[in-house]
C-alpha atoms as a PDB file:
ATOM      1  CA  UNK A   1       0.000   0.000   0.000  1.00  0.00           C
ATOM      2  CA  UNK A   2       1.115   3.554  -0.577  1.00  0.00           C
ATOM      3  CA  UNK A   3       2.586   6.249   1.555  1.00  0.00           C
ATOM      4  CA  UNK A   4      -0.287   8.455   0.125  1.00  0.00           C
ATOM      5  CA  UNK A   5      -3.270   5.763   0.883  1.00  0.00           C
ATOM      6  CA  UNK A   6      -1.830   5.579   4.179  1.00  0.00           C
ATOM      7  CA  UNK A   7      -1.778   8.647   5.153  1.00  0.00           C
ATOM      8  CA  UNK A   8      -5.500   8.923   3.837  1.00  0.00           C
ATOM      9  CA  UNK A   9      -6.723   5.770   5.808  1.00  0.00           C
ATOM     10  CA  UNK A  10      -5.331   7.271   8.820  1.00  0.00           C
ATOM     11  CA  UNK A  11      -6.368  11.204   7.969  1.00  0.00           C
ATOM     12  CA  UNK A  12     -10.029   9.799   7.869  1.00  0.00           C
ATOM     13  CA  UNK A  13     -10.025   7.743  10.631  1.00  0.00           C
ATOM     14  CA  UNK A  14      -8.262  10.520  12.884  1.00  0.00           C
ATOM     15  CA  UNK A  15     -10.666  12.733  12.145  1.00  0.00           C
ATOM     16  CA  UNK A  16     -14.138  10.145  12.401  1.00  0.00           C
ATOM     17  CA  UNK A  17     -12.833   9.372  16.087  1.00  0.00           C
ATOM     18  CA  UNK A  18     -12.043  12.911  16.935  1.00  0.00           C
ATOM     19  CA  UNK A  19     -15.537  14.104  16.087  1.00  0.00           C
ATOM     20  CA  UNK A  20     -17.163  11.221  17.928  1.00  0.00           C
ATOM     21  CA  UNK A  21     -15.748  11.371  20.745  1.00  0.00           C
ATOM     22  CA  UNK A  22     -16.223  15.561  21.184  1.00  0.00           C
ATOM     23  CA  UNK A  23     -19.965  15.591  20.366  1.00  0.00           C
ATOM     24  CA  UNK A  24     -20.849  12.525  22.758  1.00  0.00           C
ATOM     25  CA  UNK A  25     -19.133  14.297  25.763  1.00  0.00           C
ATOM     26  CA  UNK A  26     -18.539  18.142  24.941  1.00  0.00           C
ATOM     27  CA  UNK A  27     -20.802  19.056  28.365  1.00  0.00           C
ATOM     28  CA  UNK A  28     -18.422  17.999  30.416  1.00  0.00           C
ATOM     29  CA  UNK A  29     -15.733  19.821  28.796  1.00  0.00           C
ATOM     30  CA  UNK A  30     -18.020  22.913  29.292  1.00  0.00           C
ATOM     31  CA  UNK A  31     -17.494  22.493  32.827  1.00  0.00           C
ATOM     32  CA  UNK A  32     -13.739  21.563  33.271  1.00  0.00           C
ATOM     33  CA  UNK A  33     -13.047  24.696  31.347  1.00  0.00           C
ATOM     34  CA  UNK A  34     -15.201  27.106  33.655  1.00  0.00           C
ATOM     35  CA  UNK A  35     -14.232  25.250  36.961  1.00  0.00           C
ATOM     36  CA  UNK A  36     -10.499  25.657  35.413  1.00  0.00           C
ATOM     37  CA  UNK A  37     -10.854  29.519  35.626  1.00  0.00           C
ATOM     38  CA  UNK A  38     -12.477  30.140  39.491  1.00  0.00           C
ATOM     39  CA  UNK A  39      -9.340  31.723  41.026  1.00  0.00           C
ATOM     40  CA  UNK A  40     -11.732  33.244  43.962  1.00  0.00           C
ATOM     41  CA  UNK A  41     -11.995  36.645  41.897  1.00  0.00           C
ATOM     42  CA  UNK A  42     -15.229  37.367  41.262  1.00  0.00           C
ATOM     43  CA  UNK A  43     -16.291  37.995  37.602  1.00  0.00           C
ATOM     44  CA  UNK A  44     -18.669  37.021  34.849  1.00  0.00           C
ATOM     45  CA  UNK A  45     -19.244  33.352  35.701  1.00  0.00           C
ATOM     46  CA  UNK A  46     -20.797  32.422  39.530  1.00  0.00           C
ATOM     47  CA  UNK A  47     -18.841  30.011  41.642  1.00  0.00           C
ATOM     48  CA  UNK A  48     -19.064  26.532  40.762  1.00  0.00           C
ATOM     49  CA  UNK A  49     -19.219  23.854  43.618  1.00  0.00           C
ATOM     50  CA  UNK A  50     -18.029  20.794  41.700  1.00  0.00           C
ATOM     51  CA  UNK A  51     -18.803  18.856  38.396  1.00  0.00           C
ATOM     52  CA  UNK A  52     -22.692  17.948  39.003  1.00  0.00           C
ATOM     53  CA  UNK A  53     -23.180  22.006  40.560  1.00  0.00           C
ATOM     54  CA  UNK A  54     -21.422  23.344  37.610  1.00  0.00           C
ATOM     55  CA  UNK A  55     -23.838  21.035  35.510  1.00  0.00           C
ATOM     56  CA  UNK A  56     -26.910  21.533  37.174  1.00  0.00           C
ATOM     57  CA  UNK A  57     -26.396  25.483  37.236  1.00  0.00           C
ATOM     58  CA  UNK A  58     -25.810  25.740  33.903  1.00  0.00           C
ATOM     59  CA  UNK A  59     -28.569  23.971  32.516  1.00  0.00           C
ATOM     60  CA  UNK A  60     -31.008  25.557  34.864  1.00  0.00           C
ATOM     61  CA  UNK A  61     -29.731  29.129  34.547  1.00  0.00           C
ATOM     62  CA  UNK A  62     -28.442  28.912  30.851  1.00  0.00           C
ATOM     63  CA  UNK A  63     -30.412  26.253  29.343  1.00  0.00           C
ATOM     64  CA  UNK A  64     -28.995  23.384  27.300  1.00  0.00           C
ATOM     65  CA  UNK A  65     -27.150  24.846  24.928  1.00  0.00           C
ATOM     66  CA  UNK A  66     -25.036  26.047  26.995  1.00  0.00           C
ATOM     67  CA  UNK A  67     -23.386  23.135  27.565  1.00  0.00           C
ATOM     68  CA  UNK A  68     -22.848  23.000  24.295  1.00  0.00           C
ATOM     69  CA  UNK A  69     -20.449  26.325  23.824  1.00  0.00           C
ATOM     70  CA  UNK A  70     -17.774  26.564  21.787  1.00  0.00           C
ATOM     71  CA  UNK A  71     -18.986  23.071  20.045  1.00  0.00           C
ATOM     72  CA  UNK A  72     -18.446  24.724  16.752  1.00  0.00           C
ATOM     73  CA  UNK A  73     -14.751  25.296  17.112  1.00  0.00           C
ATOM     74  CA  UNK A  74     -14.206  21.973  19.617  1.00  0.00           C
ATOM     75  CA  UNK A  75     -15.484  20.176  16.577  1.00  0.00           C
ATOM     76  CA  UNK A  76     -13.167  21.726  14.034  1.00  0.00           C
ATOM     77  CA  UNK A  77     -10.317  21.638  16.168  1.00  0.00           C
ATOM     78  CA  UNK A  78     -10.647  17.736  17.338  1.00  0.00           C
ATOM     79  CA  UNK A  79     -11.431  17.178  14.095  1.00  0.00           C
ATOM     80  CA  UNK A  80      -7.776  18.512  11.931  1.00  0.00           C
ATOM     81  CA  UNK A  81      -5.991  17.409  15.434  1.00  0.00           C
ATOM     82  CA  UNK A  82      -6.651  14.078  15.443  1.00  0.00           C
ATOM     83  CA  UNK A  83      -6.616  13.626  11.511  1.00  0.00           C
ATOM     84  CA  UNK A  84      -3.544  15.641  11.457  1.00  0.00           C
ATOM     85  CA  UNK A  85      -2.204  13.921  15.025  1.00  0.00           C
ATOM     86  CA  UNK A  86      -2.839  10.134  13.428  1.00  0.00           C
ATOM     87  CA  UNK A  87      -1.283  11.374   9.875  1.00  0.00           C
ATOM     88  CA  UNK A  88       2.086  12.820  11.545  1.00  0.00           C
ATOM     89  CA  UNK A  89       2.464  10.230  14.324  1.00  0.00           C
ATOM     90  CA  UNK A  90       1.967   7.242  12.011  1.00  0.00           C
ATOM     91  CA  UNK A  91       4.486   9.052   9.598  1.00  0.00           C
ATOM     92  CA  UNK A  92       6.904   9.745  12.133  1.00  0.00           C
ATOM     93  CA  UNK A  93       6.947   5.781  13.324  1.00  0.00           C
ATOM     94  CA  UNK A  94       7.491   4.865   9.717  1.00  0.00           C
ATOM     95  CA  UNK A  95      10.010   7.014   9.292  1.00  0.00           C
ATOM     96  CA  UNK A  96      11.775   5.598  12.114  1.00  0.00           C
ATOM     97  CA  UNK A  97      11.058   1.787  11.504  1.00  0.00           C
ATOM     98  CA  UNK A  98      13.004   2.511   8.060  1.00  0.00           C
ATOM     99  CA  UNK A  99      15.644   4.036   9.424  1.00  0.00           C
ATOM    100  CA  UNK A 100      16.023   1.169  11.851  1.00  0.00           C
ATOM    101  CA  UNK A 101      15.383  -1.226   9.692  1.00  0.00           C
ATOM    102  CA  UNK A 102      12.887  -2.846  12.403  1.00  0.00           C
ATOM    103  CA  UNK A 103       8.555  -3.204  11.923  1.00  0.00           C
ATOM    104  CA  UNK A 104       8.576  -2.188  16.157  1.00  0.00           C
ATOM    105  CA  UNK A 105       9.874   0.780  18.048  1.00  0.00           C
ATOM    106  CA  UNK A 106      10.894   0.883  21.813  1.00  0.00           C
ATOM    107  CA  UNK A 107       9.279   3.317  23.938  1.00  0.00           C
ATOM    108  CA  UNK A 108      11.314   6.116  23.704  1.00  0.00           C
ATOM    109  CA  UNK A 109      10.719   6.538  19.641  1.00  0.00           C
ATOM    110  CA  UNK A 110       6.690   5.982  19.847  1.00  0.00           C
ATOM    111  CA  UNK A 111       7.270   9.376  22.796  1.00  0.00           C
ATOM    112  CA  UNK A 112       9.317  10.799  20.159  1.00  0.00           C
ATOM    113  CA  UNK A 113       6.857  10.239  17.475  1.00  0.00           C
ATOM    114  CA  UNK A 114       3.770  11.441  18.934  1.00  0.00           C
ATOM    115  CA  UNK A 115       5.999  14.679  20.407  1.00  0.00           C
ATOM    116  CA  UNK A 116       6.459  15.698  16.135  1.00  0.00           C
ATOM    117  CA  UNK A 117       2.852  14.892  16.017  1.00  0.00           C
ATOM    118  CA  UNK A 118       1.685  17.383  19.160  1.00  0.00           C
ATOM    119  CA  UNK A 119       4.242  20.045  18.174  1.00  0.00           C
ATOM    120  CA  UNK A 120       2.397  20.425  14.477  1.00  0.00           C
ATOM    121  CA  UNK A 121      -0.820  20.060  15.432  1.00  0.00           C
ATOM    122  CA  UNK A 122      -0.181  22.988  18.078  1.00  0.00           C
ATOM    123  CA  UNK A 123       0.911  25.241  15.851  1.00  0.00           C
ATOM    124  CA  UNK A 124      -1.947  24.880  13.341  1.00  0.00           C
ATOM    125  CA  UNK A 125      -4.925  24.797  15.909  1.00  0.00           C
ATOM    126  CA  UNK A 126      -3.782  27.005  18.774  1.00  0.00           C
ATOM    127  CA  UNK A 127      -6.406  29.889  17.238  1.00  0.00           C
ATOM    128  CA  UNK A 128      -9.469  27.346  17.425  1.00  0.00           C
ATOM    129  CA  UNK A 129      -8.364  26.204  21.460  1.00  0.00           C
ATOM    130  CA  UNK A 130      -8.250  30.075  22.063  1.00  0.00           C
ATOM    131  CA  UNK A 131     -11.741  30.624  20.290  1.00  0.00           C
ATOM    132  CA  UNK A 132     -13.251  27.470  21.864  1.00  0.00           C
ATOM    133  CA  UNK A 133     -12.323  28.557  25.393  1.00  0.00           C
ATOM    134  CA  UNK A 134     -13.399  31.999  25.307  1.00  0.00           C
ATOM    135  CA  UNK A 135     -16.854  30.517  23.903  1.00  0.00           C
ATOM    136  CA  UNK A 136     -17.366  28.073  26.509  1.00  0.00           C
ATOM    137  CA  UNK A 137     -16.491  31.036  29.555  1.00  0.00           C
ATOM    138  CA  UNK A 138     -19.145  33.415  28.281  1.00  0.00           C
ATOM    139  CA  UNK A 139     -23.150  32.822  29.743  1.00  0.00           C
ATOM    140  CA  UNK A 140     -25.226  32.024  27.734  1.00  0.00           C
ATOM    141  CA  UNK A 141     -27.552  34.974  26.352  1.00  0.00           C
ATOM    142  CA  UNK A 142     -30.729  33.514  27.388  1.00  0.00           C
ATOM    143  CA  UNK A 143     -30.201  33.599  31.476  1.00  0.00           C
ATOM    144  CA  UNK A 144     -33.233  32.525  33.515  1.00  0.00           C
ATOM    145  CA  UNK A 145     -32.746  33.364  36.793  1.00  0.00           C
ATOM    146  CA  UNK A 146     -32.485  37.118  38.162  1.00  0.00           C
ATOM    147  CA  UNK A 147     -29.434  36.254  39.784  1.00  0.00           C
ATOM    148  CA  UNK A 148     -27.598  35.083  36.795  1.00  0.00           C
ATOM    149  CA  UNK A 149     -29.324  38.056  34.792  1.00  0.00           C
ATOM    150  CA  UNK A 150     -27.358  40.762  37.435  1.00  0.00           C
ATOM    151  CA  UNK A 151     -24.046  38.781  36.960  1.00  0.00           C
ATOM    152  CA  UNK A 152     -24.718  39.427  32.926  1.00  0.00           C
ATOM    153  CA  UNK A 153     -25.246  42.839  33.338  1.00  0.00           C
ATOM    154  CA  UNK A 154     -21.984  43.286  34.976  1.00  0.00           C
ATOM    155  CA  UNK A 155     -20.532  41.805  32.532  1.00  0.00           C
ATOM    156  CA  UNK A 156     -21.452  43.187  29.827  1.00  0.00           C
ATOM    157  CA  UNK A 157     -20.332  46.433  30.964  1.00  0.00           C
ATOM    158  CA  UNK A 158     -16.971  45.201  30.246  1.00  0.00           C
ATOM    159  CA  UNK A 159     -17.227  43.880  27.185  1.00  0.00           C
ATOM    160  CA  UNK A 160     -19.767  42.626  25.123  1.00  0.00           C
ATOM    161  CA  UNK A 161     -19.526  38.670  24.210  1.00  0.00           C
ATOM    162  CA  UNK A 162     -18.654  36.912  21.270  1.00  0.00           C
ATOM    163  CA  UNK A 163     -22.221  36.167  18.668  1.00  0.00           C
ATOM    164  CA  UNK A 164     -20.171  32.789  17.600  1.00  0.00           C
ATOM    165  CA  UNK A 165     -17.053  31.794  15.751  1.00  0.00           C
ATOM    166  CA  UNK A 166     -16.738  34.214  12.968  1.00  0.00           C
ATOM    167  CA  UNK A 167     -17.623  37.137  15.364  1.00  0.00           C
ATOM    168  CA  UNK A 168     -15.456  35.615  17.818  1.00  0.00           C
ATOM    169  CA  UNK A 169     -12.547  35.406  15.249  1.00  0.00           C
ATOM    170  CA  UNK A 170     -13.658  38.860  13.561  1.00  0.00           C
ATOM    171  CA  UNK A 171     -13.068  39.919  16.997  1.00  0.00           C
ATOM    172  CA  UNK A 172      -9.856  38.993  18.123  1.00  0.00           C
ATOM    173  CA  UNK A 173      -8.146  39.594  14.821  1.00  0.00           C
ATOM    174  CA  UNK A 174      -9.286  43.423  15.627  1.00  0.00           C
ATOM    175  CA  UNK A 175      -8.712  44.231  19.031  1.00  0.00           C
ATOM    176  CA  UNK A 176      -5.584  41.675  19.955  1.00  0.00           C
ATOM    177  CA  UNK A 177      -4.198  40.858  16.190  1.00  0.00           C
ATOM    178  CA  UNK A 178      -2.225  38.320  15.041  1.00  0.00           C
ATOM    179  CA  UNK A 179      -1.187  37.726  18.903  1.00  0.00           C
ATOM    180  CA  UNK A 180      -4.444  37.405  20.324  1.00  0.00           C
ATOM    181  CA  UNK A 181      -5.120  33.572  18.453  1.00  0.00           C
ATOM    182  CA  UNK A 182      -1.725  32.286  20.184  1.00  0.00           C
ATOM    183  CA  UNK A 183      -2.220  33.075  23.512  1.00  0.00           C
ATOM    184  CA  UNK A 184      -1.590  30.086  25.631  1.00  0.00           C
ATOM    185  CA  UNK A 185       1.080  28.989  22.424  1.00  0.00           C
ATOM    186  CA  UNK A 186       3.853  27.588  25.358  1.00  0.00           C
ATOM    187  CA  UNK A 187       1.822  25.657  27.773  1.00  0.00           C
ATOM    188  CA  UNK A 188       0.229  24.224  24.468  1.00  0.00           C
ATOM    189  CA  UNK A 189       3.405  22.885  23.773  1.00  0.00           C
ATOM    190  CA  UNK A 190       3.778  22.048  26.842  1.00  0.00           C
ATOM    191  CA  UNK A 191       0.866  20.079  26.624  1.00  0.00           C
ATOM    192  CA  UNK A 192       2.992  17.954  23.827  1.00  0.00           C
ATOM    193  CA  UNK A 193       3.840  15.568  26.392  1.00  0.00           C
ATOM    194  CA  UNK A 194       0.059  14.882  27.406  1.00  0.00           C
ATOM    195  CA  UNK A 195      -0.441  13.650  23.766  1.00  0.00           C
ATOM    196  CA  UNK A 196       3.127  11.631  23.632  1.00  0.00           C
ATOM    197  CA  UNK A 197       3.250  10.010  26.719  1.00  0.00           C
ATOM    198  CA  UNK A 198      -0.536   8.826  25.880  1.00  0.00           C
ATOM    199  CA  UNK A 199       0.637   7.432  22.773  1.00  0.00           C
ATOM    200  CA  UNK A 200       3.649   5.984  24.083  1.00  0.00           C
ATOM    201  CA  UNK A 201       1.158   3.968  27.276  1.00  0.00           C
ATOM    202  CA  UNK A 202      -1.098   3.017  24.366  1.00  0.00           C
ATOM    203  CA  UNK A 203       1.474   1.124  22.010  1.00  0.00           C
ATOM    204  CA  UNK A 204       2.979  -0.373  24.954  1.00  0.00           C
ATOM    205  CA  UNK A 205      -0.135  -1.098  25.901  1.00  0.00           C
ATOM    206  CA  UNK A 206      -0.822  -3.304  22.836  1.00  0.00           C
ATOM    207  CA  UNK A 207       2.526  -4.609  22.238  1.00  0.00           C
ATOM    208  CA  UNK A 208       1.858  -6.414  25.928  1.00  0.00           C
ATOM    209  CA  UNK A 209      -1.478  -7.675  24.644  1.00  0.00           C
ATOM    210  CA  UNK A 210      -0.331  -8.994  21.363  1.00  0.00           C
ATOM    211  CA  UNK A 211       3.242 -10.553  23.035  1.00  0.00           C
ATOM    212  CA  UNK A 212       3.323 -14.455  23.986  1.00  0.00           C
ATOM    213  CA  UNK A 213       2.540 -13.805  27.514  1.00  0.00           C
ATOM    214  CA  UNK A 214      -0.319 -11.310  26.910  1.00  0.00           C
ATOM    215  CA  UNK A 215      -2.579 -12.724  23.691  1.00  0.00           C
ATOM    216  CA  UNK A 216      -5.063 -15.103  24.355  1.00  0.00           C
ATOM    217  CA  UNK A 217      -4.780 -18.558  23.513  1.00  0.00           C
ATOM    218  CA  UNK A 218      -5.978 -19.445  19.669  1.00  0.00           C
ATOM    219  CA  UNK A 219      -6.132 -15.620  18.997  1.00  0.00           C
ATOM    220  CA  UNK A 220      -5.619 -14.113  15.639  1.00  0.00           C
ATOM    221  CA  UNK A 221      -3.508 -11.336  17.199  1.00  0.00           C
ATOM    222  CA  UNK A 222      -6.570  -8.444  16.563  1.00  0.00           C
ATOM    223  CA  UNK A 223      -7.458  -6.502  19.566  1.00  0.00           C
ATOM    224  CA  UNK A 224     -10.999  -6.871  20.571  1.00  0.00           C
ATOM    225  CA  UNK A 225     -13.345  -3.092  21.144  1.00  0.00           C
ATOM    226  CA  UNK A 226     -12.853  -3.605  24.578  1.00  0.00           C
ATOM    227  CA  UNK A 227      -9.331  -4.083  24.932  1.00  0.00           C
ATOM    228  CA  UNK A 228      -8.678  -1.314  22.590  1.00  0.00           C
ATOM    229  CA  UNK A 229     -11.278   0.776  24.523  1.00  0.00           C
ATOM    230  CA  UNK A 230      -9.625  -0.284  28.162  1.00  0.00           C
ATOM    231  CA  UNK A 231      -6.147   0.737  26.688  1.00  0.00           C
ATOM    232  CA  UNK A 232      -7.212   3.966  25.340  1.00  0.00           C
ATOM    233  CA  UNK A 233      -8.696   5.332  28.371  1.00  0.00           C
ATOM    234  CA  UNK A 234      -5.775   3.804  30.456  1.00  0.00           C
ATOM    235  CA  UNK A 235      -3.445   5.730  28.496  1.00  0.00           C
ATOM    236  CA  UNK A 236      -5.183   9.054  29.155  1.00  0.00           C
ATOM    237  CA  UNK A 237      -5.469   9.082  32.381  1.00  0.00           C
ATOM    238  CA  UNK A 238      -2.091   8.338  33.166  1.00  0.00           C
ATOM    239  CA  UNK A 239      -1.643  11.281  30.940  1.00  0.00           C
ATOM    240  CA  UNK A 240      -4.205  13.513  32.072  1.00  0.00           C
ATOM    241  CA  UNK A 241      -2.849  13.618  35.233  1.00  0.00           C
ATOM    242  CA  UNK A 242       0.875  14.289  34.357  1.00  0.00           C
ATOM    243  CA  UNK A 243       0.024  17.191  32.243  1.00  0.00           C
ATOM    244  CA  UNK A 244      -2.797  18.594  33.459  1.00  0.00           C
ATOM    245  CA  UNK A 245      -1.840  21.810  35.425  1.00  0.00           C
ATOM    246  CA  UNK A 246      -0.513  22.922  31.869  1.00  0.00           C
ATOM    247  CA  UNK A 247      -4.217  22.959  31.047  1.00  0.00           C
ATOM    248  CA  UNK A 248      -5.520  25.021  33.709  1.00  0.00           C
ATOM    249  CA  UNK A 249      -2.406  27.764  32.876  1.00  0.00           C
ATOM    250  CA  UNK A 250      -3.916  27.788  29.359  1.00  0.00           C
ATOM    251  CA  UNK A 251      -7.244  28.108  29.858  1.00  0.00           C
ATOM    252  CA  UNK A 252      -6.052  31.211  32.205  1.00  0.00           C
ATOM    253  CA  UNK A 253      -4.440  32.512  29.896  1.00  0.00           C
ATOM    254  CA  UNK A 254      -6.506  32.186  26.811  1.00  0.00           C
ATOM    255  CA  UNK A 255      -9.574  34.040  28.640  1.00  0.00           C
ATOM    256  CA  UNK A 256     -10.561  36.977  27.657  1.00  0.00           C
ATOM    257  CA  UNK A 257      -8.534  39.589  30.221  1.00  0.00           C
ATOM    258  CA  UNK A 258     -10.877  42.612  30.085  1.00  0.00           C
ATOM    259  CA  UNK A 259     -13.860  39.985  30.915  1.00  0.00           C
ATOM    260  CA  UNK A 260     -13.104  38.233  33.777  1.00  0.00           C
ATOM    261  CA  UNK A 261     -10.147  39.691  35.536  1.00  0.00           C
ATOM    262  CA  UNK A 262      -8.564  41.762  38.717  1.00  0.00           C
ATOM    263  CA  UNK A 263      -5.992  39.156  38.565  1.00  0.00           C
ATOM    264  CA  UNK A 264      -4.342  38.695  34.968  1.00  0.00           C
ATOM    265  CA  UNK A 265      -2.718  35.787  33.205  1.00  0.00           C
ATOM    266  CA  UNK A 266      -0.313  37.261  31.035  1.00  0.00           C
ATOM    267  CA  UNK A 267       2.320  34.523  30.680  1.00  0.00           C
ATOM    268  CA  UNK A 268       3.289  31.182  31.603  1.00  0.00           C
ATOM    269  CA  UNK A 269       5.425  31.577  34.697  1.00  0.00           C
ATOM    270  CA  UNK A 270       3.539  34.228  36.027  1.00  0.00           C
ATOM    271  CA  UNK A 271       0.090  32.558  35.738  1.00  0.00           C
ATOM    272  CA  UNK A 272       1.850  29.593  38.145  1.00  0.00           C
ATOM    273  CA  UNK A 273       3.393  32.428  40.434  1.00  0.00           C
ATOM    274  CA  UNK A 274       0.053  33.667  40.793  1.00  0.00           C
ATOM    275  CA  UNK A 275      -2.097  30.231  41.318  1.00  0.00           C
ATOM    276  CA  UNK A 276       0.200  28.703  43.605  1.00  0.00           C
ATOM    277  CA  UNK A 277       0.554  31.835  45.654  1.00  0.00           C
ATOM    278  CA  UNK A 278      -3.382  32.446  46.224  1.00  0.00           C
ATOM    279  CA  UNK A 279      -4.568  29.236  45.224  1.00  0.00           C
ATOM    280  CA  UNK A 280      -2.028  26.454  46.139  1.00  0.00           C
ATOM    281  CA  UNK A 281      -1.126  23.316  44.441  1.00  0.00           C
ATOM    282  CA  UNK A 282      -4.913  22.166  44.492  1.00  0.00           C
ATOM    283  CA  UNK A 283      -5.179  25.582  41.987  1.00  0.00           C
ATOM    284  CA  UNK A 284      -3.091  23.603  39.068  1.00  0.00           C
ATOM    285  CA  UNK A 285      -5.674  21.017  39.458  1.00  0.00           C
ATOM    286  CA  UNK A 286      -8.879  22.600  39.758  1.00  0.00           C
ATOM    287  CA  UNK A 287     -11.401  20.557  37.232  1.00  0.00           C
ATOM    288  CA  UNK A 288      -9.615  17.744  37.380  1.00  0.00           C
ATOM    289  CA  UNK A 289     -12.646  15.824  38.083  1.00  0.00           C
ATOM    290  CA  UNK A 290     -14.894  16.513  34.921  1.00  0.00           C
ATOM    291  CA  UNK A 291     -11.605  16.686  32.636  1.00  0.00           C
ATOM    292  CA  UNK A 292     -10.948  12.734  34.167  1.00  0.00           C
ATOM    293  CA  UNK A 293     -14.608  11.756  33.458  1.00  0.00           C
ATOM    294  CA  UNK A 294     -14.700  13.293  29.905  1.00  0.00           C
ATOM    295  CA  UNK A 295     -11.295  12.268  28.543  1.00  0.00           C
ATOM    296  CA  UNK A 296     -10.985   8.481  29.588  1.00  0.00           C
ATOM    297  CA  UNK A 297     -14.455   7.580  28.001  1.00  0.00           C
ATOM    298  CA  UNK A 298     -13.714  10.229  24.851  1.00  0.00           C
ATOM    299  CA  UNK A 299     -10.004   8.245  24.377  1.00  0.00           C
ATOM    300  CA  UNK A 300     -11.783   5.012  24.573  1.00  0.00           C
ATOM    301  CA  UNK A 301     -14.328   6.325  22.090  1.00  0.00           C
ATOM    302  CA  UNK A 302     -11.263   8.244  19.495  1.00  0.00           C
ATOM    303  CA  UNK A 303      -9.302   5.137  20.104  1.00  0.00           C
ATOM    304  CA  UNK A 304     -11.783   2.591  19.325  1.00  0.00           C
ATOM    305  CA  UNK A 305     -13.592   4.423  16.284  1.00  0.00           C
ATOM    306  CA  UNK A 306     -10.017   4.924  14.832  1.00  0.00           C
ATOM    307  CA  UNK A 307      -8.975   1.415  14.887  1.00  0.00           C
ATOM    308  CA  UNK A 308     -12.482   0.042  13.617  1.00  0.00           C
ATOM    309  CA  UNK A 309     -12.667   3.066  11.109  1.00  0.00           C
ATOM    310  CA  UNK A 310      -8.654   2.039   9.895  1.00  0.00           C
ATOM    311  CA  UNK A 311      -9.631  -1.868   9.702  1.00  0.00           C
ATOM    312  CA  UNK A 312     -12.939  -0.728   7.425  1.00  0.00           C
ATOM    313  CA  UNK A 313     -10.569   0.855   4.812  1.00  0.00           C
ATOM    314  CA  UNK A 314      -7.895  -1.586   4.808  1.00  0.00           C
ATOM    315  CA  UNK A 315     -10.714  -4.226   3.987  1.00  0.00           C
ATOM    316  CA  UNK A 316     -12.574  -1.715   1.333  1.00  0.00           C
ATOM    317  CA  UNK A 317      -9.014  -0.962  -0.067  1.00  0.00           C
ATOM    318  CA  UNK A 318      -8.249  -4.604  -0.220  1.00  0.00           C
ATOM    319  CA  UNK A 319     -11.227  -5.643  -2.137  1.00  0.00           C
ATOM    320  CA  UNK A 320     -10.419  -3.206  -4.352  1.00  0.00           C
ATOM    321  CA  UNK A 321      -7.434  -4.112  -4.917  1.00  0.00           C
ATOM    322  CA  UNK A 322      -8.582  -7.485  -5.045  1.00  0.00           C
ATOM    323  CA  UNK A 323     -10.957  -6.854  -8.017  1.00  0.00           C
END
């Protein structure tokens, strides 16, 4: 097969598994962002008392669509990551297996790998993390109760809120330029090592289930949906939680400053000066909770809709070729 049908097989399959797994969990993202940003300062978004409060408050104040914000954007941007992610990674392990000479790689090469991956796909959606984070931390315009209709009106003396993406990018291009869609650029790349050591848990991951010791007896060496589904959220939360207080520094950062803030997040070092000093270490980890109950379940999901999705071409392109 190809280097070019390759890369197709696993553009399309990225991408069906990244869009999956955003729309069937996207609420909960809703609320790891928003719980991310409660520094104690009050602003345009109430106080949050955990995952199921932020949910419940939202819905009841903001209506249902509101846990939907910034689904526009999470959709585009899960979509080109993870057919862009899938297309680089899987280029960057062939790449490597040639030069070695070898069809496996040790560990260090599939973290090496998926880091090439995470570094391109950074720099090409930073601008749609920035819009869909600013999207989810604005209320929703149809508030129900009269307390969440004062905390609007305060608001919106400071700055009136984004009508969707193409205001939202009209927007920024105006009043922060060029700048303004790469704010949170070097904890995003920081955030490199989320996506690499993931990768890196999830091949070993296989190669244990497919070795002597790990198959199962008479197997033909395919992973079943739940293995594949077991070592896709395994590998996330093991990265989730060695990454994740680069997540909270980027959402800080990426909010919009003349919104929400006494206290501003202007760079990277500073933003961890500032949590640690009023928040503690328990600041770096705030909505760690929703983020751990949306991303194992959405990695199983990406993980096994990418493999199933990959075996469906290589079978179509097979018969074909067949023919």
């Amino acid at each position: 097969m190809s280097d070019s049908q390759q890369n197709w097989k696993h553009a399309v399959a990225g991408c069906t598994a990244g869009l999956t797994a955003v729309l069937s969990l996207h609420p909960l993202d809703v609320v790891k962002t928003r719980l991310q940003v409660q520094d104690g300062v009050a602003g345009a978004l109430p106080t949050y008392f955990g995952t199921r409060d932020a949910l419940v408050r939202i819905f009841q104040e903001e209506g249902w669509r509101a846990l939907y914000a910034g689904i526009a954007p999470a959709l585009l941007g899960a979509g080109l990551s993870w057919g862009i992610y899938f297309t680089a990674y899987n280029n960057a392990k062939m790449r490597w297996q040639s030069a070695r000479g070898e069809s496996t790689l040790p560990a260090p090469l599939h973290l090496l790998s998926a880091a090439e991956a995470g570094c391109i796909v950074c720099l090409i959606t930073n601008p749609i993390w920035v819009i869909k984070t600013r999207l989810q931390l604005q209320r929703a315009t149809n508030l129900r109760s009269s307390a969440a209709k004062a905390a609007r009106r305060v608001s919106s003396t400071r700055a009136s809120p984004y009508r969707g993406f193409t205001h939202a990018v009209a927007r920024i291009a105006k009043e922060e330029g060029f700048a303004g869609f790469y704010r949170g650029l070097l904890p995003s790349l920081l955030l490199v090592s989320h996506g690499a050591i993931q990768f890196m848990v999830y091949e070993e991951l296989k190669k244990a289930a497919r070795s002597p010791i790990g198959a199962k007896a008479g197997s033909s060496g395919e992973l079943s949906s739940a293995e594949i589904s077991v070592m896709g959220a395994a590998s996330k939360l093991v990265a989730s939680i060695a990454t994740y207080p680069s997540q909270v520094v980027r959402s800080r950062i990426q909010q919009r400053q003349d919104v929400y803030r006494g206290v501003r997040y202007e760079s990277s070092w500073r933003s961890v000066q500032v949590i640690l000093r009023r928040e503690g270490i328990r600041g770096l980890y705030k909505g760690l909770v929703p983020n751990v109950l949306r991303v194992m379940p959405q990695s199983a999901i990406t993980f096994l809709v990418y493999e199933k999705v990959m075996q469906l071409l290589e079978k179509h392109i097979t018969s074909e070729h067949d023919r």
